[in-house]
N, C-alpha and C. Protein backbone atom coordinates (compact mmCIF):
# COMPACT_ATOMS: atom_id res chain seq x y z
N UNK A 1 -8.64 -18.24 2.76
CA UNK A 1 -8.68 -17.46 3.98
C UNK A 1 -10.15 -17.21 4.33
N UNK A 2 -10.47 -17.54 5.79
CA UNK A 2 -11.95 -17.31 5.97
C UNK A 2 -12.29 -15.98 6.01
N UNK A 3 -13.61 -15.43 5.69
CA UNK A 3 -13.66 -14.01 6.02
C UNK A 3 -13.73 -13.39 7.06
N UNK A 4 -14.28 -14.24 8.22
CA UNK A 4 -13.47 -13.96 9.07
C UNK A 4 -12.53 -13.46 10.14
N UNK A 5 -11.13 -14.26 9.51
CA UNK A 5 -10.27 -14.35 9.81
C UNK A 5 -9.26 -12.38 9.61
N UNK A 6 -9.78 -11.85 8.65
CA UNK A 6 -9.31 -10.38 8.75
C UNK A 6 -8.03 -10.76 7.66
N UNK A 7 -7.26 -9.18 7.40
CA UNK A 7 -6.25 -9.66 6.56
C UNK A 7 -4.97 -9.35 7.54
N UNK A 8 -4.35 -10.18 6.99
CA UNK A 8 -2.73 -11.44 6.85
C UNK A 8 -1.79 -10.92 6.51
N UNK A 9 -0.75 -10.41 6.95
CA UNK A 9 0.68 -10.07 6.49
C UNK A 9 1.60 -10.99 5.96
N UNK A 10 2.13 -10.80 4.74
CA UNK A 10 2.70 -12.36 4.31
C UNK A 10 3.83 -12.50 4.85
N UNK A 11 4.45 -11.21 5.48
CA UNK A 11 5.71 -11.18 5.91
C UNK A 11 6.29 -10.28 7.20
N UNK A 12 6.63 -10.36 7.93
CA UNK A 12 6.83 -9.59 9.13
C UNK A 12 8.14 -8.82 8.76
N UNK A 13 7.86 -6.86 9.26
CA UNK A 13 8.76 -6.24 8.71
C UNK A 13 8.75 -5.37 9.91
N UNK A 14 10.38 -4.92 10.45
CA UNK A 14 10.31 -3.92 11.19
C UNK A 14 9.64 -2.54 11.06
N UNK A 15 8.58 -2.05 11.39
CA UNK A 15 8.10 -0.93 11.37
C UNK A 15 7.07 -0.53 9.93
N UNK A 16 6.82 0.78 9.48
CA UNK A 16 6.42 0.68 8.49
C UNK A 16 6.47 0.55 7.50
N UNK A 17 6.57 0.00 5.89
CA UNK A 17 6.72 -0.12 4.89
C UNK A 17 5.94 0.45 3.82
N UNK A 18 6.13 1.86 3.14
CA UNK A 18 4.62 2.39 2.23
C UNK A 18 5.76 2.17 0.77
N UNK A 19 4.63 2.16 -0.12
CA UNK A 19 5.52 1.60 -1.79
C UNK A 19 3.95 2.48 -2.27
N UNK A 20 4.20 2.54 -3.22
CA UNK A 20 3.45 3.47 -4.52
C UNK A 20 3.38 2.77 -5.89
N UNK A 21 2.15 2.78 -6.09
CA UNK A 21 1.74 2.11 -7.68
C UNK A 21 1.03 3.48 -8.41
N UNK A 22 1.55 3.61 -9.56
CA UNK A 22 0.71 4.79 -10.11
C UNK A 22 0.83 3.86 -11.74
N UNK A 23 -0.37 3.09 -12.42
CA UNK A 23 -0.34 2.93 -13.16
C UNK A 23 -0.30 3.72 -14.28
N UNK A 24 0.08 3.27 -15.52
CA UNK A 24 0.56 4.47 -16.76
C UNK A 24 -1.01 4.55 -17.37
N UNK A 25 -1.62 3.64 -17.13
CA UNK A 25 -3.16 3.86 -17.83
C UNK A 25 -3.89 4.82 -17.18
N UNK A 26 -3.55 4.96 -15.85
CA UNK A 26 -4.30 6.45 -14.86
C UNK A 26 -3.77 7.75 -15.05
N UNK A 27 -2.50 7.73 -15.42
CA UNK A 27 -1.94 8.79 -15.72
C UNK A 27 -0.56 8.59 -16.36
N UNK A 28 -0.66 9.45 -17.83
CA UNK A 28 0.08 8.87 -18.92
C UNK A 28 1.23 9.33 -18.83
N UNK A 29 1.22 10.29 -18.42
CA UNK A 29 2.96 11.64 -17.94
C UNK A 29 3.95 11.00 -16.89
N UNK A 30 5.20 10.67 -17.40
CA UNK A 30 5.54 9.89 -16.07
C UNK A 30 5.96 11.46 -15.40
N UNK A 31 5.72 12.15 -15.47
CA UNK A 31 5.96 13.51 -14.24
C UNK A 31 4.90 13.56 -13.83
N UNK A 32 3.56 13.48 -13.85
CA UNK A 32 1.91 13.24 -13.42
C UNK A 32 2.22 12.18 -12.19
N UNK A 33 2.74 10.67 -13.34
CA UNK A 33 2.94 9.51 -11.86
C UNK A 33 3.90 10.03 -10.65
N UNK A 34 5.07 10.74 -11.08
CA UNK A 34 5.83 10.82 -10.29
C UNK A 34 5.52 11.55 -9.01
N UNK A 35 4.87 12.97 -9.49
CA UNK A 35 4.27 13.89 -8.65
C UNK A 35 2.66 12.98 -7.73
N UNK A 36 2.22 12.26 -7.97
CA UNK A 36 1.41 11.55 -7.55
C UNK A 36 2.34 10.75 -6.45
N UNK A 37 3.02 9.78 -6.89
CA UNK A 37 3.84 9.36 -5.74
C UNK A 37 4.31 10.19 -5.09
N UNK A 38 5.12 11.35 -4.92
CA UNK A 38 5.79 12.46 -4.11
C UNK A 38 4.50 12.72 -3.08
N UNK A 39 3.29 12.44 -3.36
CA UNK A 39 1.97 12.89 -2.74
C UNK A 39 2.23 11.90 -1.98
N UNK A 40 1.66 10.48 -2.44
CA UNK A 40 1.34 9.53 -1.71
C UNK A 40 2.52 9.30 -0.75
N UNK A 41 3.79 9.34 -0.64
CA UNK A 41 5.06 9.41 0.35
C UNK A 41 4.97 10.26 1.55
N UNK A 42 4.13 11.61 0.87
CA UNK A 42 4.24 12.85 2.26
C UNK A 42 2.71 12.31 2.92
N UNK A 43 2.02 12.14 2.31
CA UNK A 43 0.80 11.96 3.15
C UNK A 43 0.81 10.61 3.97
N UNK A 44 1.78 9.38 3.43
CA UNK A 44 1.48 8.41 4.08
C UNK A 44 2.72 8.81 5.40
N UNK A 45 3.31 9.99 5.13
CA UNK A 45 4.33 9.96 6.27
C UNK A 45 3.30 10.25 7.56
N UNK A 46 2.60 10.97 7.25
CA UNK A 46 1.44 11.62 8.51
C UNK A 46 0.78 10.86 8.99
N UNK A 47 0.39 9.16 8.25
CA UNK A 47 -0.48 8.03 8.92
C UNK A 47 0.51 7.20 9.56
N UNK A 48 1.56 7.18 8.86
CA UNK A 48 2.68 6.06 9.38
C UNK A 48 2.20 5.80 11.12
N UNK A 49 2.58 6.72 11.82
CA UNK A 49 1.86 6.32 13.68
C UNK A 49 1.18 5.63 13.38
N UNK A 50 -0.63 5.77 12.77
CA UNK A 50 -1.32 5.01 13.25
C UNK A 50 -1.39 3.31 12.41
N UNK A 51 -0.86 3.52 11.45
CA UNK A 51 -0.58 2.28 9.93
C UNK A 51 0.10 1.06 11.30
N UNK A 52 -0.58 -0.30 11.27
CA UNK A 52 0.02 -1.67 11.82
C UNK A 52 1.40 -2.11 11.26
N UNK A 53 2.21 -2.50 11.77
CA UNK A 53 3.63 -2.67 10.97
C UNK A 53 3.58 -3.81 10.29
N UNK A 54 3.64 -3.24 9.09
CA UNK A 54 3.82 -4.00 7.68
C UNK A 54 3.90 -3.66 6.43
N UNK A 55 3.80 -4.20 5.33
CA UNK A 55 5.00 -3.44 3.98
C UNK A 55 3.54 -3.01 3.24
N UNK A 56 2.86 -1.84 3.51
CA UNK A 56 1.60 -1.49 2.38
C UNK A 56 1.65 -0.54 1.51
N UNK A 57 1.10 -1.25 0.11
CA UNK A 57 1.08 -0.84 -1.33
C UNK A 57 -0.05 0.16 -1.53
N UNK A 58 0.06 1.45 -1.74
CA UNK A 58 -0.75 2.05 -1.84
C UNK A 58 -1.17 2.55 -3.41
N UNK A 59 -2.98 1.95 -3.84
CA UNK A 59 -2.43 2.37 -5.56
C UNK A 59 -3.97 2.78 -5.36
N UNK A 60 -4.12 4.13 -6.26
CA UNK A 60 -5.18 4.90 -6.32
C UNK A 60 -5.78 4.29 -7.42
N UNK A 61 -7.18 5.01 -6.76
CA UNK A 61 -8.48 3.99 -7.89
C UNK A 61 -8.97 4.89 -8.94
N UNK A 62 -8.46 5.94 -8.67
CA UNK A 62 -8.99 7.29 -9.55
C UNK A 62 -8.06 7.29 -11.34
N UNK A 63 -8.40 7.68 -12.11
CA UNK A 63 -7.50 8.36 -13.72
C UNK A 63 -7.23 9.79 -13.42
N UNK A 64 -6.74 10.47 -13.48
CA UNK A 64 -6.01 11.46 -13.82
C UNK A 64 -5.99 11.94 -15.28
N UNK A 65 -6.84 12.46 -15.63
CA UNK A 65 -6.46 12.57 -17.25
C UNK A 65 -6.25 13.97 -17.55
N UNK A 66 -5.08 14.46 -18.59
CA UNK A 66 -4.26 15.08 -19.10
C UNK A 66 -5.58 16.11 -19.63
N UNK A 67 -6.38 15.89 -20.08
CA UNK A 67 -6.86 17.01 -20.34
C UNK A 67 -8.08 17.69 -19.28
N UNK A 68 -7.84 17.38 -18.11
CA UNK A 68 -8.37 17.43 -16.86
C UNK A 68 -7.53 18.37 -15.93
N UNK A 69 -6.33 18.06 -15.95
CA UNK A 69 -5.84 17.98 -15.15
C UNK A 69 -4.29 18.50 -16.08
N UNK A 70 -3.90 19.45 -16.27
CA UNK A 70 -3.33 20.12 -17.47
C UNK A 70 -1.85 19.80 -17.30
N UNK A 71 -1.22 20.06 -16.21
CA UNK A 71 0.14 20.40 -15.18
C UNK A 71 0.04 19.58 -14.51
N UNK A 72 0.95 18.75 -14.02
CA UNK A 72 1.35 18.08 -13.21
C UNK A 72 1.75 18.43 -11.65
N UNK A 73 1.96 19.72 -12.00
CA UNK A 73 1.87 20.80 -10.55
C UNK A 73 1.22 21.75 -10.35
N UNK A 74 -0.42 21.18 -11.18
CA UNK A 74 -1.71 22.17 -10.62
C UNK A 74 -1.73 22.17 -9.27
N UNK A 75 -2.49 22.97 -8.67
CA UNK A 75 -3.28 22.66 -7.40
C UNK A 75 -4.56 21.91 -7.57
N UNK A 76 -5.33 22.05 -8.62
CA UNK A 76 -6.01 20.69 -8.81
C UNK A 76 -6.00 19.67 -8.60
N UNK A 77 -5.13 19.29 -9.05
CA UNK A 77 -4.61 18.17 -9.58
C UNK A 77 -3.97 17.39 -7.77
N UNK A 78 -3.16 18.46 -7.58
CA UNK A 78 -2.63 17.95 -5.95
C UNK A 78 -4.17 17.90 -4.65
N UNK A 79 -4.91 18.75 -4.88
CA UNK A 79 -6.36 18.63 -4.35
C UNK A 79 -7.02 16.97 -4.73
N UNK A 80 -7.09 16.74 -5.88
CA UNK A 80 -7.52 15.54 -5.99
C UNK A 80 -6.74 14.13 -5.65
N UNK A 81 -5.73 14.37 -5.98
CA UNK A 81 -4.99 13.40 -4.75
C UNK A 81 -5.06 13.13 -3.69
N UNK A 82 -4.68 14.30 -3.14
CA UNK A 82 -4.69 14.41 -1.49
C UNK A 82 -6.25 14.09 -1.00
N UNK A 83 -7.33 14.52 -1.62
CA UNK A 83 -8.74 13.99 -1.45
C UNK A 83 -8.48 12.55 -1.38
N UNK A 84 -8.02 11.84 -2.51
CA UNK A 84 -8.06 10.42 -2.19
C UNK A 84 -7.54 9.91 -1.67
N UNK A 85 -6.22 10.14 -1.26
CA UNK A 85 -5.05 9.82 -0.32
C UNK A 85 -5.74 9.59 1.03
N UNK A 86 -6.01 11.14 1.19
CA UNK A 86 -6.48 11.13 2.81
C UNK A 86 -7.91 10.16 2.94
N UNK A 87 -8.75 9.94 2.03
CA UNK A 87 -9.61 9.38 2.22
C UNK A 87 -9.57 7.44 2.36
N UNK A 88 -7.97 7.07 1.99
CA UNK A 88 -7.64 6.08 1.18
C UNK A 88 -6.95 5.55 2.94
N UNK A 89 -6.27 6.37 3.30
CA UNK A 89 -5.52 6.31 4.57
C UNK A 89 -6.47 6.22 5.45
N UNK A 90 -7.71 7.31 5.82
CA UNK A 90 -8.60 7.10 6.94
C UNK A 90 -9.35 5.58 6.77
N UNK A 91 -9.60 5.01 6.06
CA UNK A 91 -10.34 3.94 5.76
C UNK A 91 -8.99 2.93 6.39
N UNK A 92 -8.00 2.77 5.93
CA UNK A 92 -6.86 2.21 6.45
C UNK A 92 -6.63 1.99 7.58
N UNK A 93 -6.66 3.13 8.37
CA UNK A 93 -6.67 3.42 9.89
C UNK A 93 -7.28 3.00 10.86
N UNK A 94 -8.69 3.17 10.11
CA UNK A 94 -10.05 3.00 10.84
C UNK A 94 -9.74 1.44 10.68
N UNK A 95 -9.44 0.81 10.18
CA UNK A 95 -9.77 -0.84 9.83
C UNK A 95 -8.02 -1.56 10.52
N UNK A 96 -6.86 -1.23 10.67
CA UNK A 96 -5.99 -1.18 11.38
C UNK A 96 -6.51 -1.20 12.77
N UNK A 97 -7.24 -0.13 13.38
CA UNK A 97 -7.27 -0.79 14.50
C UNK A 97 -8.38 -1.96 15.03
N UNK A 98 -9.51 -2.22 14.33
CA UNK A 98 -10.04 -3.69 14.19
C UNK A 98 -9.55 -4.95 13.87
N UNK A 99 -8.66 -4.82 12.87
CA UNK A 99 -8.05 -6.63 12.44
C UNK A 99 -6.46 -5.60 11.92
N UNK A 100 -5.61 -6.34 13.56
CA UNK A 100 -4.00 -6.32 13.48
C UNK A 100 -3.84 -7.21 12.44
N UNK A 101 -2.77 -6.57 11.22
CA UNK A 101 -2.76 -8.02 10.32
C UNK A 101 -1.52 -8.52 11.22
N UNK A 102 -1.79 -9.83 10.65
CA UNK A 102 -0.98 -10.79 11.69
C UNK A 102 0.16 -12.04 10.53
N UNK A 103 1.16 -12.13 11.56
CA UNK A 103 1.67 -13.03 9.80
C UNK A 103 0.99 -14.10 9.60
N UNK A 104 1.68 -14.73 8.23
CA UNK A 104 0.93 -16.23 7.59
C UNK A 104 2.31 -16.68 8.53
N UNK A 105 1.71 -18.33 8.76
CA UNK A 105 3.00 -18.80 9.12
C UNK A 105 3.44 -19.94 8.15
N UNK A 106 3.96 -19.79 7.30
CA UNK A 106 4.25 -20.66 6.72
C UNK A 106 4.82 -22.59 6.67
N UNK A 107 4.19 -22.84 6.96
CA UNK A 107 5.32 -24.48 7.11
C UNK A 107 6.29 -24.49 6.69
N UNK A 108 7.25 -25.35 7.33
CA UNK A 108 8.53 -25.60 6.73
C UNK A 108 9.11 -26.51 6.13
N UNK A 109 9.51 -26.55 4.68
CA UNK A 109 9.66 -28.16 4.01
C UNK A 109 10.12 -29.09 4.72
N UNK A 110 9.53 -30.47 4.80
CA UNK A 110 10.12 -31.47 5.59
C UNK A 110 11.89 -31.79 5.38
N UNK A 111 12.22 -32.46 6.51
CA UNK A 111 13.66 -32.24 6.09
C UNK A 111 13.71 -34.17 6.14
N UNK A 112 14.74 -34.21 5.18
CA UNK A 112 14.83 -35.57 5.23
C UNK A 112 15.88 -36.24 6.14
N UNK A 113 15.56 -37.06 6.68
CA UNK A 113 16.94 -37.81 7.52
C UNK A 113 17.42 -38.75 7.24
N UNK A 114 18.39 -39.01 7.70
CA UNK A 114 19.47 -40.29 7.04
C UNK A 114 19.07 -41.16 7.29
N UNK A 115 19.38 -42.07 6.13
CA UNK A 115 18.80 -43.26 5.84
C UNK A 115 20.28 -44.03 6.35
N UNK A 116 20.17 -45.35 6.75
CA UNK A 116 20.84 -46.27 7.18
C UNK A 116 20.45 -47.25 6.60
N UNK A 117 21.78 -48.36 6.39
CA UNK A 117 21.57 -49.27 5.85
C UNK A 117 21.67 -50.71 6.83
N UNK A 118 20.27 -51.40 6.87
CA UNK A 118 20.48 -52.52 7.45
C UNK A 118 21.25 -53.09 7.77
C-alpha cells in the first residue's frame, strides 16, 4: 500500500463497528481488562458520530499495573483510561476526516468455462 494512498477498510460494514483488545500482559486481572473494556465501549459510544463506517479495534498502548493501580474500580485507574481513550479517539477523529478509509476491492477468482470438445 502506498503511503500515500491513506488507510483501507478490508471490508465494508453498515455503520459503526468498535471491538476491544485489552491484553493480559497490560493488565493481569481479568476484572481490570474487563472494566477497561466497559470504558472503551462508553467512550467510543460518544465518538461513534464522528468515527468513518467501519469495524475499529481499539487496543491501548498503556500497562496498567496492579500495584499502581490497586482496584479495578479506582477512580484512578478509570482517569487513566479515559485520558487515553479520549486521547486515542481525538487522534482518530482528527485523521477520519482527512483519509475516508475506503474498501480494498478485492479480485475475483477467475471462473472457468466449459470446455468443448472438437
Amino acid at each position: 500500500m502506498p503511503h500515500t494512498q491513506g488507510p483501507q477498510a478490508l471490508f465494508v460494514v453498515p455503520g459503526v463497528w468498535l471491538g476491544a483488545m485489552v491484553p493480559k500482559r497490560w493488565a493481569r486481572r481479568a476484572v481490570t481488562r474487563n472494566a477497561i473494556k466497559r470504558q472503551i465501549y462508553t467512550v467510543g459510544a460518544t465518538f461513534e458520530a464522528r468515527l468513518p463506517q467501519a469495524a475499529h479495534v481499539v487496543r491501548l498502548r498503556s500497562a496498567f499495573d496492579r500495584k499502581q493501580f490497586v482496584s479495578a474500580t479506582s477512580d484512578q485507574l478509570k482517569q487513566a483510561v479515559r485520558a487515553e481513550l479520549l486521547q486515542l479517539f481525538g487522534y482518530a477523529t482528527r485523521h477520519a476526516g482527512a483519509a475516508v478509509a475506503a474498501p480494498v476491492s478485492v479480485p475475483a477468482p477467475p471462473v472457468a468455462e466449459p470446455v468443448t470438445a472438437p
